[in-house]
Protein backbone atom coordinates (compact mmCIF):
# COMPACT_ATOMS: atom_id res chain seq x y z
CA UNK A 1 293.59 112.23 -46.62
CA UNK A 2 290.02 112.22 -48.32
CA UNK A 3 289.74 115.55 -49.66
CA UNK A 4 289.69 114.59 -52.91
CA UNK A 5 286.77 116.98 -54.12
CA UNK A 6 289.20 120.03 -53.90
CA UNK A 7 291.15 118.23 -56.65
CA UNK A 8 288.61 116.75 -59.07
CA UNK A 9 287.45 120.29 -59.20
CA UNK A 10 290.82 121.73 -60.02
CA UNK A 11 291.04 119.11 -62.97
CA UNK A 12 287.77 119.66 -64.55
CA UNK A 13 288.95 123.80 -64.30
CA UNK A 14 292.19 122.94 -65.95
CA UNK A 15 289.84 120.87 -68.82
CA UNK A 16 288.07 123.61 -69.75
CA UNK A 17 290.97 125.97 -69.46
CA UNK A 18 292.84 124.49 -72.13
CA UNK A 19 290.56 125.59 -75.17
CA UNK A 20 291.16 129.12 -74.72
CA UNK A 21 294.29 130.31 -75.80
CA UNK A 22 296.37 127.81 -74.03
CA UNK A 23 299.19 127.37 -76.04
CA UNK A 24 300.36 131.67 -75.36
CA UNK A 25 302.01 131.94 -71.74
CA UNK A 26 299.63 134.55 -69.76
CA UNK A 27 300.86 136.58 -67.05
CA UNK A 28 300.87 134.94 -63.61
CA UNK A 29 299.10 135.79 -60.71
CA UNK A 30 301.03 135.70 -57.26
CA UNK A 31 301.07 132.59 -54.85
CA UNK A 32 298.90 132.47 -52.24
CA UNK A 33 299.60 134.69 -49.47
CA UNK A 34 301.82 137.37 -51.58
CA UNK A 35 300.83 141.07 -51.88
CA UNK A 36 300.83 142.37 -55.55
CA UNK A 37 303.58 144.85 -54.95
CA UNK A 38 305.26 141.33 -54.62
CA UNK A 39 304.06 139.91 -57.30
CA UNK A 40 307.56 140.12 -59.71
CA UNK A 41 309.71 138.40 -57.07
CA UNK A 42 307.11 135.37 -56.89
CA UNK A 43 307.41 132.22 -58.09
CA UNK A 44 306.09 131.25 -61.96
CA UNK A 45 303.91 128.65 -62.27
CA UNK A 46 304.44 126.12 -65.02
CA UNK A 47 302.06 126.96 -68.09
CA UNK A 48 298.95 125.42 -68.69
CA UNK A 49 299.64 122.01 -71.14
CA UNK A 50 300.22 122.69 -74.87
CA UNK A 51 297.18 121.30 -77.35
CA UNK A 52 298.58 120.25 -80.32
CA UNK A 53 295.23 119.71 -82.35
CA UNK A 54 291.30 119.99 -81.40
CA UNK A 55 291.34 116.30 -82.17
CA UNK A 56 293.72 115.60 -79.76
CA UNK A 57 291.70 117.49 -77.24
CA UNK A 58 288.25 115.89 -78.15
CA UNK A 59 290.56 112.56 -77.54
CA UNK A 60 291.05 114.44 -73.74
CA UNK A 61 288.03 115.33 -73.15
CA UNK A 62 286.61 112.15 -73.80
CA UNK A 63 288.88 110.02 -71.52
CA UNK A 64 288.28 112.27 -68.78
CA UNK A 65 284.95 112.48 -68.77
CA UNK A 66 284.50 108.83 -67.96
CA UNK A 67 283.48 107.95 -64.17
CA UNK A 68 285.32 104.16 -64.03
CA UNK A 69 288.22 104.46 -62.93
CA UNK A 70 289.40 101.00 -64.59
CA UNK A 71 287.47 102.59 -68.03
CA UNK A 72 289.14 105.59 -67.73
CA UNK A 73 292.60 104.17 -67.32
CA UNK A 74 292.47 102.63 -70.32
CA UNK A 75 291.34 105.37 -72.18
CA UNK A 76 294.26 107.11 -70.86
CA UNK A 77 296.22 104.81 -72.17
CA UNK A 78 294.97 104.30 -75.21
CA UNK A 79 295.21 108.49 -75.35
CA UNK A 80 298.87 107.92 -74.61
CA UNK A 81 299.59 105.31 -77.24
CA UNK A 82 298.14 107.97 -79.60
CA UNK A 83 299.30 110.54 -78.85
CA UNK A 84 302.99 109.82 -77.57
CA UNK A 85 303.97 113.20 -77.27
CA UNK A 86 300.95 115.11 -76.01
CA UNK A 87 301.26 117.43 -72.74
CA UNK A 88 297.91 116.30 -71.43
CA UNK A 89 299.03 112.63 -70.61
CA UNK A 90 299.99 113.59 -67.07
CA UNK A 91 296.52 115.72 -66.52
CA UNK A 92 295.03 112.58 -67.51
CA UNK A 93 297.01 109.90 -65.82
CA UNK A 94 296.00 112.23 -61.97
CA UNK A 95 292.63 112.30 -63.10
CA UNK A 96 292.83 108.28 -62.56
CA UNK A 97 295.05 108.31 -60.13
CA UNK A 98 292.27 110.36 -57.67
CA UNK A 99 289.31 108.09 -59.72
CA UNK A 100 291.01 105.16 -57.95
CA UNK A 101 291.72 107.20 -54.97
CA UNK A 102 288.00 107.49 -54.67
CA UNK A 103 287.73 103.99 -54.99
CA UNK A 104 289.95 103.26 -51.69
CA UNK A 105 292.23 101.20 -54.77
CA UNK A 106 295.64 102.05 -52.90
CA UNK A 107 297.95 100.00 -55.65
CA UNK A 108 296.31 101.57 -58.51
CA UNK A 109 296.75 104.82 -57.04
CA UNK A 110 300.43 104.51 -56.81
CA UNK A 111 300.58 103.02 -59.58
CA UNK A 112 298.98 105.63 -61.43
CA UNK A 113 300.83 108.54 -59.36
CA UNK A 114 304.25 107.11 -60.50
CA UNK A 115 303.14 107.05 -64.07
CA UNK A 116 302.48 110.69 -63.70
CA UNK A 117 305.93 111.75 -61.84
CA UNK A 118 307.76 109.01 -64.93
CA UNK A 119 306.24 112.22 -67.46
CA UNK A 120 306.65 114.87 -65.10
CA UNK A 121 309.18 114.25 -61.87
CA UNK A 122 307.96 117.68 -60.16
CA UNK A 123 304.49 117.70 -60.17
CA UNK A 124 303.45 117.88 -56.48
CA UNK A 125 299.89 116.24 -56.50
CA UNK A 126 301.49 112.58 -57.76
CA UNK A 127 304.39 113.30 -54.93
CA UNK A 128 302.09 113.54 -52.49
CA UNK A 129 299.79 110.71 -53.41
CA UNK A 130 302.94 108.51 -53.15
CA UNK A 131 304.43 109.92 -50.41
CA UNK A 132 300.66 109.75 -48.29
CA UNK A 133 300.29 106.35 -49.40
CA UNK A 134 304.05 105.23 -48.25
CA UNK A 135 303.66 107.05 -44.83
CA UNK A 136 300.17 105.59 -44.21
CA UNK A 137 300.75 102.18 -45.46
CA UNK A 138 304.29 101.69 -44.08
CA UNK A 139 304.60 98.82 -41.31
CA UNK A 140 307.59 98.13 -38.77
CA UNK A 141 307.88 94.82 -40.29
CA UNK A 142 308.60 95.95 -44.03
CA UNK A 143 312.21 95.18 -44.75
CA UNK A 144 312.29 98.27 -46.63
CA UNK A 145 310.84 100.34 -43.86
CA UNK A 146 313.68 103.07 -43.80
CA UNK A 147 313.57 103.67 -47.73
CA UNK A 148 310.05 104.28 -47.77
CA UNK A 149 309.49 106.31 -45.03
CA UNK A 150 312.86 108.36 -46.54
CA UNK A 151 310.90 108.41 -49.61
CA UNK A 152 307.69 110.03 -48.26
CA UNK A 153 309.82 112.47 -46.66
CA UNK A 154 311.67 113.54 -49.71
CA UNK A 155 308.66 113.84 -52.15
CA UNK A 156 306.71 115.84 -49.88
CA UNK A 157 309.23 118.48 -49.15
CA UNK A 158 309.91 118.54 -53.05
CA UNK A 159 306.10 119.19 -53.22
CA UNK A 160 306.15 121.90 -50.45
CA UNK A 161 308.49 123.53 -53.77
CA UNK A 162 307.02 122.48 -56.22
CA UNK A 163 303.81 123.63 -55.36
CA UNK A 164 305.00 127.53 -56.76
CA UNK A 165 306.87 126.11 -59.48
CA UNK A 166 304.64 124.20 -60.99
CA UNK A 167 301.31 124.67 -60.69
CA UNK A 168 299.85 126.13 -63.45
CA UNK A 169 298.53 129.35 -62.58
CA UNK A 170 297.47 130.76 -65.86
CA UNK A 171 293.69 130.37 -66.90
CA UNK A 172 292.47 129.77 -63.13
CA UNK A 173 290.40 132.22 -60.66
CA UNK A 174 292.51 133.38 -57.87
CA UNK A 175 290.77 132.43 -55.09
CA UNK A 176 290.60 128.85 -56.67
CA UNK A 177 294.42 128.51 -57.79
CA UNK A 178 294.87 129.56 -53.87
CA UNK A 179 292.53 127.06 -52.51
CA UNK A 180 294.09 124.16 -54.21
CA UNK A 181 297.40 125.41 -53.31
CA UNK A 182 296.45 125.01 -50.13
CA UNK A 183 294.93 121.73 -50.18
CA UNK A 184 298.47 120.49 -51.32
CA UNK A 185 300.51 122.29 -48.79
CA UNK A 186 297.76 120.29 -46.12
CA UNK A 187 298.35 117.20 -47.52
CA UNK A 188 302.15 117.59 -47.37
CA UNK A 189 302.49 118.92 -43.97
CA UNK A 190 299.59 115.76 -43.15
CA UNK A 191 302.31 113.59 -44.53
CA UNK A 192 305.61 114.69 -42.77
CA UNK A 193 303.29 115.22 -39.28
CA UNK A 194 302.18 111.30 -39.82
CA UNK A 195 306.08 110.42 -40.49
CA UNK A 196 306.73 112.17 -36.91
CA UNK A 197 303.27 111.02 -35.30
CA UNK A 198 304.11 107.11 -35.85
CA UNK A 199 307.79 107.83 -35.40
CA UNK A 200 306.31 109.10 -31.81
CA UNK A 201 308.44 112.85 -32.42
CA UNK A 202 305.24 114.13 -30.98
CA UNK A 203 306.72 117.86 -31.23
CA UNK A 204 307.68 117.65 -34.29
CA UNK A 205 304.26 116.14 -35.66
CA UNK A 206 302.40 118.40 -33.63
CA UNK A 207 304.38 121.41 -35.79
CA UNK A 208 303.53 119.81 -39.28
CA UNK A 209 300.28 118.41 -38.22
CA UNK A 210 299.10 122.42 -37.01
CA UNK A 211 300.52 123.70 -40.11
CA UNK A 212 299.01 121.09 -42.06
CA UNK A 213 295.25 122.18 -39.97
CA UNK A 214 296.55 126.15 -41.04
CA UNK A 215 297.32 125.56 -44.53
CA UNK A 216 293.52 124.92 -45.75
CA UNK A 217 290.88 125.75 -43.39
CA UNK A 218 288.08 125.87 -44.56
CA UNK A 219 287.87 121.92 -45.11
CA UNK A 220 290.52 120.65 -41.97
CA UNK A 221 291.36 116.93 -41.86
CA UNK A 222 288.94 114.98 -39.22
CA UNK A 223 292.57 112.71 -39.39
CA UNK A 224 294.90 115.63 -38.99
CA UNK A 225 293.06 117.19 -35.93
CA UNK A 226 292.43 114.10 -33.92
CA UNK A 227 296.22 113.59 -34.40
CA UNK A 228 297.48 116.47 -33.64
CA UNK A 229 295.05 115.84 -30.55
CA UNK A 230 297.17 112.75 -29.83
CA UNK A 231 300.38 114.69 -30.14
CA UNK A 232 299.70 117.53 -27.88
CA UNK A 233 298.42 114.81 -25.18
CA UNK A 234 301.89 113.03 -25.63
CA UNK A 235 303.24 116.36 -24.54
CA UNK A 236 300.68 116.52 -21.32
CA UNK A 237 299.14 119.72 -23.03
CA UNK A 238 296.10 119.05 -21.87
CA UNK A 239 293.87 121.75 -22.63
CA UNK A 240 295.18 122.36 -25.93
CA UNK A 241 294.41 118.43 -26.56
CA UNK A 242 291.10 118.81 -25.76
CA UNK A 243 290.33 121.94 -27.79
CA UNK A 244 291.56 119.46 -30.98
CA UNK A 245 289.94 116.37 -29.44
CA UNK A 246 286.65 118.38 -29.53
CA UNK A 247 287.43 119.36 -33.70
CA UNK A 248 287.98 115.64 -34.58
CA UNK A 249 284.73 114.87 -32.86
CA UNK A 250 282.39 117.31 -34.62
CA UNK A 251 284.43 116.79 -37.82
CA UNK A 252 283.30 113.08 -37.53
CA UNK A 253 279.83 113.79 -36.33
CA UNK A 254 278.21 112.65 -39.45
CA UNK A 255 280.41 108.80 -39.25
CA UNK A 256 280.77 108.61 -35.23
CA UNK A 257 281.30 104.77 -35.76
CA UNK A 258 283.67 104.72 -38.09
CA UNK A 259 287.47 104.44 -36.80
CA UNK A 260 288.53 107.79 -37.15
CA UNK A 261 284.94 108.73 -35.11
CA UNK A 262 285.41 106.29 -32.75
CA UNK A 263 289.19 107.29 -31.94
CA UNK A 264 288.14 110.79 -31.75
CA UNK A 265 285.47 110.30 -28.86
CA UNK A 266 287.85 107.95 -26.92
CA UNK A 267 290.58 110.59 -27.15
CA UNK A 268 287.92 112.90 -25.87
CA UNK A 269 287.11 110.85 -23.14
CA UNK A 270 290.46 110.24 -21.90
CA UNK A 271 291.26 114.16 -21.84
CA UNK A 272 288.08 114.83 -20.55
CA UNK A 273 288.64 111.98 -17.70
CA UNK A 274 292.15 112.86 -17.13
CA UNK A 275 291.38 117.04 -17.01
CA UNK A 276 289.02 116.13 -14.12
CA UNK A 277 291.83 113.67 -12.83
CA UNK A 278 290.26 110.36 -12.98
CA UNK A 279 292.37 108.91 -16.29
CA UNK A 280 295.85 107.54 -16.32
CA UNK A 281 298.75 110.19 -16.55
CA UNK A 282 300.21 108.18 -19.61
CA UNK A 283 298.20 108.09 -23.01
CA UNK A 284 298.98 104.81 -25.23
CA UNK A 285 298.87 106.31 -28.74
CA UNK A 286 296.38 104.80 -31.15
CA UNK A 287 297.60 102.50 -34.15
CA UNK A 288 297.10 103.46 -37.90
């Protein structure tokens, strides 16, 4: 998904976050979606990364400042060489990991995502980069098919958890912490609906692929919609197609040639077409 923004705007919150009084836990404010009567039987959130030194933060800042995504990998590095014990390696290692992300750089993305989940196994933006990259970029031919595909599964229903556990929620606005928890629960429902989409369980994509639409938005996936689109056309709900077929179209308006444009106004077409009963009962699902 290409919703990146939502992220890189989370990270440069968390930056700043850290020089004030980071290293005492602050109370936490409840998950998105919980009244504050409830508040006590939510979820913590991990605390905000430790700072061991102002020098090792001026290191930080630094490295994350920089745009290149190949510069700033190496400066992450190099910060990680340095400072071998530091609890702002894995802030820095997602910061390139959505750099090259931006860059369409797939491999460097992964590669970057698992260095993040070899420092910290739970945290639920590098399981879903992985797990959107395996489900996306997952063939019929790969020998390994079944073990990736089991893999995308897995990490993002340990995100869907993970997401309350540990996200830091100390430091952050509210209405921010819940956006971005949002964005994540998208992009993991995005994932497990495009595991069921390809797998053609239309019913069960068009249940992750709605919540995925549900869980953030105010920014919905031009992707998501127009397959969720596909799904409910599977299903010969028509009407309901074309209300999502419509979404992917004026999502895309601004790129109408580019694929996910294009596949948008064909699925339109064919609902429209078939609604007035001149298409083809039988819709031949469109490839990745």
């Amino acid at each position: 998904m290409k919703r990146a923004a939502i992220v890189v705007a989370v990270l440069g919150m968390c930056a700043w976050s850290f020089g004030q009084g980071n290293d005492k836990p602050a109370a936490q404010n409840p998950p998105a979606g919980q009244a504050a009567g409830q508040a006590a039987a939510a979820p913590q959130g991990k605390r905000p990364p430790k700072v061991n030194s102002q020098e090792e933060f001026t290191a930080y800042k630094a490295a994350a400042a920089l745009t290149d995504a190949a510069a700033q990998e190496k400066a992450t590095d190099d910060f990680a060489a340095k400072y071998p014990e530091s609890e702002l390696r894995p802030l820095l290692f997602k910061s390139v990991m959505h750099a090259y992300q931006q860059a369409n750089n797939s491999d460097k993305m992964m590669e970057m995502a698992k260095k993040v989940l070899a420092l910290d196994a739970d945290d639920p933006d590098a399981l879903l980069g992985v797990a959107q990259l395996l489900a996306e970029r997952t063939r019929e031919t790969d020998l390994d098919k079944d073990q990736r595909l089991a893999e995308a599964k897995k990490d993002a229903d340990r995100a869907l958890v993970t997401i309350e556990t540990d996200v830091p929620s100390t430091g952050y606005p509210p209405e921010q912490l819940n956006a971005f928890k949002g964005f994540l629960r998208s992009e993991a429902y995005f994932v497990l609906g495009t595991l069921s989409f390809n797998a053609k369980n239309w019913a069960d994509a068009e249940t992750n692929l709605k919540k995925s639409i549900d869980a953030f938005p105010q920014q919905p996936d031009a992707i998501a919609v127009f397959r969720m689109a596909v799904a409910l056309d599977m299903q010969n709900k028509i009407p309901e197609a074309l209300k999502y077929a419509d979404q992917a179209v004026d999502l895309t308006k601004d790129r109408p040639d580019s694929a996910a444009g294009k596949a948008a106004r064909d699925e339109k077409d064919r609902l429209t077409k078939l609604s007035s009963g001149t298409a083809p009962g039988t819709a031949t699902p469109p490839k990745n």
